[in-house]
Protein backbone atom coordinates (compact mmCIF):
# COMPACT_ATOMS: atom_id res chain seq x y z
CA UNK A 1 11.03 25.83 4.54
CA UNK A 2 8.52 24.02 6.17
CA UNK A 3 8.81 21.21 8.27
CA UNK A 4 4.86 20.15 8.84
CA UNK A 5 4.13 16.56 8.07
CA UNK A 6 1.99 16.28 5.27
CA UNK A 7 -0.95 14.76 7.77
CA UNK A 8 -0.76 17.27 9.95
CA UNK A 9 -1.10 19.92 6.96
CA UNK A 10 -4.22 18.19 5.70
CA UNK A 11 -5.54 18.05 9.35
CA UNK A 12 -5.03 21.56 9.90
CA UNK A 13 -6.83 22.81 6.14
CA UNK A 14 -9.77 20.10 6.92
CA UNK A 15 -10.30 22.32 9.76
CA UNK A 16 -9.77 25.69 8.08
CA UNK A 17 -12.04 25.17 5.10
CA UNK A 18 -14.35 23.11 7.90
CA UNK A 19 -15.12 24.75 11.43
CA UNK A 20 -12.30 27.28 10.35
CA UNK A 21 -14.87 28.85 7.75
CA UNK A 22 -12.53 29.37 5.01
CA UNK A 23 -13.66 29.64 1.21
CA UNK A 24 -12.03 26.41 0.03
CA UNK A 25 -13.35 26.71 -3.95
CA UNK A 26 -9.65 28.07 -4.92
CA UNK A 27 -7.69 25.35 -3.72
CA UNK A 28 -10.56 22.57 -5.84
CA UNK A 29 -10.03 21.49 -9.07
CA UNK A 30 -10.35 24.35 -11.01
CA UNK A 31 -9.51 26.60 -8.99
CA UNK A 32 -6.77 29.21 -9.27
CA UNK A 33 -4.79 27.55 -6.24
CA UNK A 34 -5.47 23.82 -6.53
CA UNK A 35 -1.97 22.28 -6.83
CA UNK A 36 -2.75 18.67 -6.39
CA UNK A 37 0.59 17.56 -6.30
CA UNK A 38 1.97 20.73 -3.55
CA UNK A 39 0.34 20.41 -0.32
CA UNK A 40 1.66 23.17 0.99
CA UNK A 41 0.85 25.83 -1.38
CA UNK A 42 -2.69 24.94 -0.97
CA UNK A 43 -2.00 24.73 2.51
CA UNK A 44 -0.17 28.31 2.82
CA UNK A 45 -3.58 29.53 0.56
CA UNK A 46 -5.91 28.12 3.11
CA UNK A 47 -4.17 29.66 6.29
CA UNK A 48 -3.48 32.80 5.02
CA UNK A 49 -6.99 33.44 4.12
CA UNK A 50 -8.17 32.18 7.63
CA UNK A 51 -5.33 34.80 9.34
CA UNK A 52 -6.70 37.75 7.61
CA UNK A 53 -9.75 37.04 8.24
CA UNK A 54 -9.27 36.37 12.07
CA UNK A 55 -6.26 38.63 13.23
CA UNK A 56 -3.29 38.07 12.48
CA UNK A 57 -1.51 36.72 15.05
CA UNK A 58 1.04 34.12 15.85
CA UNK A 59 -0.35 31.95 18.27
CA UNK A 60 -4.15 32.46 16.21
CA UNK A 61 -2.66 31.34 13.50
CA UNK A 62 0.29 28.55 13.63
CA UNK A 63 -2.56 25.52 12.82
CA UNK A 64 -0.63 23.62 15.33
CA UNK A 65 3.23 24.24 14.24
CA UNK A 66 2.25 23.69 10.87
CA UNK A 67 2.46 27.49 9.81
CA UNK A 68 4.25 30.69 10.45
CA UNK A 69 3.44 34.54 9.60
CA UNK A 70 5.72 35.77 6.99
CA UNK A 71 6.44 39.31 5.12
CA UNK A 72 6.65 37.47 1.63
CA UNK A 73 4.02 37.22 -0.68
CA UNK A 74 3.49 33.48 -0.94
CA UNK A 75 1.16 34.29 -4.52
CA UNK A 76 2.39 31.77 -7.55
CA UNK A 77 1.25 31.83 -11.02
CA UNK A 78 -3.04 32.59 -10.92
CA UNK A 79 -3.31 32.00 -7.43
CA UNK A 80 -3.24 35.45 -5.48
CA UNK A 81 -3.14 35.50 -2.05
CA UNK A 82 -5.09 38.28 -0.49
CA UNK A 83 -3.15 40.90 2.11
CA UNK A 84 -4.31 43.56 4.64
């Protein structure tokens, strides 16, 4: 469950697919991941992409107390999240 404000959850992706450098185009309209109306399944999209692709580690990648590494596979319907 998470407990992030949704604020803080759009802060945190502005930054990821910003500075952060993440590939963004999946959680657009059209994409595989855009789900308009669940922030945080885009949001769990856009910080698991930006962990694997800069360590995986817990204080690299909490955005703030808005995430948490997990051993599940967060993937839903089209949208695939990558893995190591």
């Amino acid at each position: 469950m998470n407990n992030a404000e949704d604020a803080a959850l759009k802060k945190a992706m502005d930054w990821a697919c910003g500075p952060g450098g993440v590939d963004c185009r999946p959680i657009q309209a059209g994409g595989p991941c855009y789900a308009p109306d669940d922030l945080i399944d885009m949001a769990s999209y856009t910080f698991n992409y930006f962990c694997l692709n800069h360590g995986m580690t817990e204080n690299f990648c909490d955005f703030n107390s808005t995430a948490a590494l997990t051993n599940l596979d967060p993937s839903y319907g089209k949208c695939i999240f990558a893995s190591r």
